[in-house]
Protein backbone atom coordinates (compact mmCIF):
# COMPACT_ATOMS: atom_id res chain seq x y z
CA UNK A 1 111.48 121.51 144.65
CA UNK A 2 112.43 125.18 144.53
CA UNK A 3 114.07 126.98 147.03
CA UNK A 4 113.17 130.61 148.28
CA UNK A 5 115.46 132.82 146.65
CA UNK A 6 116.91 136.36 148.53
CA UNK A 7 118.42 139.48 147.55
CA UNK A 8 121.36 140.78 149.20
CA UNK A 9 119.04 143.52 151.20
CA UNK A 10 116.36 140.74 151.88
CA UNK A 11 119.62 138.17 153.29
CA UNK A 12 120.92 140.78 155.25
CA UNK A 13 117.36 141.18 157.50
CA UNK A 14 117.15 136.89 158.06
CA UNK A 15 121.06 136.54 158.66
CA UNK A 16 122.94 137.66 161.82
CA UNK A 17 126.19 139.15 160.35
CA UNK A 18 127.39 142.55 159.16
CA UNK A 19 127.04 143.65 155.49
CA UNK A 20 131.01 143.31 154.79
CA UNK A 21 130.98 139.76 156.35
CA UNK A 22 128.01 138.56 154.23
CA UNK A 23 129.58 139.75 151.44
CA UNK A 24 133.02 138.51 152.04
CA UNK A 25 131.15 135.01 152.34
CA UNK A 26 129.53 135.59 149.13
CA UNK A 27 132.31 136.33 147.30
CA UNK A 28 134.58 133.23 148.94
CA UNK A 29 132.04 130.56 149.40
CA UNK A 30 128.93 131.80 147.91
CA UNK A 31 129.45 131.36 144.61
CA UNK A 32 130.85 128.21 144.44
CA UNK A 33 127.10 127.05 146.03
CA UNK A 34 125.04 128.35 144.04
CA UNK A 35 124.90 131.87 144.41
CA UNK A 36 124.60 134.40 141.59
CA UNK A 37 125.45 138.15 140.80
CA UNK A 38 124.01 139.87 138.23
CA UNK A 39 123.67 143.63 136.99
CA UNK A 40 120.66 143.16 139.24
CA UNK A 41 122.50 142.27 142.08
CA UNK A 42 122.63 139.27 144.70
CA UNK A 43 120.18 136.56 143.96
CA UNK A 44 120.94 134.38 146.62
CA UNK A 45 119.06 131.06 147.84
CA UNK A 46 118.34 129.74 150.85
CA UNK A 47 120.33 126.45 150.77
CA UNK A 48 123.63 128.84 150.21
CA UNK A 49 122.63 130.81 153.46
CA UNK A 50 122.50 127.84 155.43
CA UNK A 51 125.53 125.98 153.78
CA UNK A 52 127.53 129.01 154.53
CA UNK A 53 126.41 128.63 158.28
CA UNK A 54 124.80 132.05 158.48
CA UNK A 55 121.06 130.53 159.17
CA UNK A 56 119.69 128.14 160.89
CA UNK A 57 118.90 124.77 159.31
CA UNK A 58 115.66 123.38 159.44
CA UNK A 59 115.00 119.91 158.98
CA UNK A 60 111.67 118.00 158.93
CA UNK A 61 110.61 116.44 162.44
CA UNK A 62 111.63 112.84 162.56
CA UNK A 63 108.43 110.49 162.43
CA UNK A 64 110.34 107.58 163.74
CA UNK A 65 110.59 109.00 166.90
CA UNK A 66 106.68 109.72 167.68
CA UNK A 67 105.09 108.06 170.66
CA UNK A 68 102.26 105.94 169.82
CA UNK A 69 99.66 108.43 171.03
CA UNK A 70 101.02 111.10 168.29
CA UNK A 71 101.02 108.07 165.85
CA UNK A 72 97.45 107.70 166.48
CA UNK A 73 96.39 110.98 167.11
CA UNK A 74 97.80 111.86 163.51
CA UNK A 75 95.50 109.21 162.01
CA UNK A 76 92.30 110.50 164.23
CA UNK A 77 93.55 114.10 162.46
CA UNK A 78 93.96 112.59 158.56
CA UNK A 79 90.52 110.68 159.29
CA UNK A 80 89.46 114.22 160.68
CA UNK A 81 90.84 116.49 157.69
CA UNK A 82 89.00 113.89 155.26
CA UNK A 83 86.11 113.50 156.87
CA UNK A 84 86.09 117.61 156.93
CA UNK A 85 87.15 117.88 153.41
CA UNK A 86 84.05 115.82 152.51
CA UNK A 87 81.64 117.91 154.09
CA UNK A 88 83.20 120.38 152.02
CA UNK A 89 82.26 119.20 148.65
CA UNK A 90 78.46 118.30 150.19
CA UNK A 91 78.32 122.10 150.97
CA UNK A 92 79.87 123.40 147.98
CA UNK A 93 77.73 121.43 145.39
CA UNK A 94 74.68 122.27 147.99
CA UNK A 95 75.69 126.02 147.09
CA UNK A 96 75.56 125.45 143.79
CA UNK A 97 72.62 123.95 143.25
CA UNK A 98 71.17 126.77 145.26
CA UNK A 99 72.42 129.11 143.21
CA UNK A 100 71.19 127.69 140.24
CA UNK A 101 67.69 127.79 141.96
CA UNK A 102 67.96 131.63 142.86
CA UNK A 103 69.19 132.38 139.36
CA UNK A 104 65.58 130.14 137.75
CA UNK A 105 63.75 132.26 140.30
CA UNK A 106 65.33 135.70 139.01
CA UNK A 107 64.70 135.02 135.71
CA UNK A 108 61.15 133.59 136.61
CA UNK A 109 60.29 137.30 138.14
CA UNK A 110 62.26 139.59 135.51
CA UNK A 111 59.74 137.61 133.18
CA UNK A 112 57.03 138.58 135.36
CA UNK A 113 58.05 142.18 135.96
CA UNK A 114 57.95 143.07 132.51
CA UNK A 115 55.89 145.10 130.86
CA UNK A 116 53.90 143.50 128.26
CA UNK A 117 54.58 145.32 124.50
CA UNK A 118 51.77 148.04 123.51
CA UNK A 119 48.69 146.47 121.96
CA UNK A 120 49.20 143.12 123.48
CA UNK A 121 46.29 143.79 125.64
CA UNK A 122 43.98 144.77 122.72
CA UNK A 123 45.38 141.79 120.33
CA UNK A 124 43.97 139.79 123.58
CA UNK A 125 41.00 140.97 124.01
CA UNK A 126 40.02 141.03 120.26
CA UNK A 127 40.65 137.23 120.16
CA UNK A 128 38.86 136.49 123.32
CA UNK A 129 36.22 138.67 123.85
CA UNK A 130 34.60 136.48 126.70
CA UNK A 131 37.59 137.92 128.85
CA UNK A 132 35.69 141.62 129.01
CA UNK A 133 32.79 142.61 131.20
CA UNK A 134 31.61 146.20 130.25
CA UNK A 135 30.66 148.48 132.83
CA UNK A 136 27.14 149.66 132.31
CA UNK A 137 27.14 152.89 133.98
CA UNK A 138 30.52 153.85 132.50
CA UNK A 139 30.54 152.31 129.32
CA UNK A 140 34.29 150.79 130.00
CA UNK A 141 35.36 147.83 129.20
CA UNK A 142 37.38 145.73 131.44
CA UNK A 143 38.78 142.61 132.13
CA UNK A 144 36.89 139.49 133.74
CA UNK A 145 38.97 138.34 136.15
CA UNK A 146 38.44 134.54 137.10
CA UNK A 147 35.35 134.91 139.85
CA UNK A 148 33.89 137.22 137.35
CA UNK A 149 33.96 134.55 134.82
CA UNK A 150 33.32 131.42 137.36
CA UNK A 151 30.03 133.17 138.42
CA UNK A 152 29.27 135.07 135.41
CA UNK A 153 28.92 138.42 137.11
């Protein structure tokens, strides 16, 4: 388990002391606990800080000493957190699987957005020439589209 680690600038904001004190600690007790200076300067955990009495030490809450209620509320929380943490994966492989849908459907109208190469339309119509209806008055030829052909008009 590592332990945070301050400078001597970064000590002097968390402990309650003057500069010459916390240095005059350093320098008599520090060291011997685990504190080092280099050409950097102080590096200085936080177990030396509170060894040397100059913060606060905190210590986990004692479990033994929960009521029954907070014993069982903490299990309705964990069965909670779980339960929550569950639903979490659902969603996240739901979101995937939707994205993987979007992405087929992007592709799917690139494909059908783009624009055919030239003569594709002539290589078509010279194998199938059912396709065309010619336009009498104009002389054009143009595609039968699917009533056209159906109904033969």
């Amino acid at each position: 388990m590592s332990t945070h680690e301050y400078s001597f600038a970064e000590a002097m904001k968390v402990v309650n002391c003057s500069e010459s004190t916390l240095r005059r600690k350093l320098q008599n007790e520090g060291l011997k606990l685990g504190a080092t200076k280099g050409k950097r300067g102080w590096v200085i955990p936080v177990t030396v800080l509170e060894a040397m009495g100059l913060i606060d030490t905190v210590k986990p809450s004692d479990t033994s000493q929960m009521t029954p209620t907070d014993t069982s509320q903490m299990n309705e929380m964990k069965v909670r957190i779980a339960t929550l943490e569950e639903r979490c994966k659902g969603q996240d492989m739901l979101m995937a699987a939707l994205r993987e849908q979007l992405n087929d459907k992007d592709r799917s109208i690139r494909l059908l957005e783009a624009k055919p190469k030239e003569g594709f339309d002539q290589k078509m119509d010279e194998r199938n020439p059912n396709l065309l209806v010619e336009d009498k008055v104009s002389g054009n030829a143009e595609h039968k589209g699917f009533w056209k052909r159906l109904l033969g008009k």
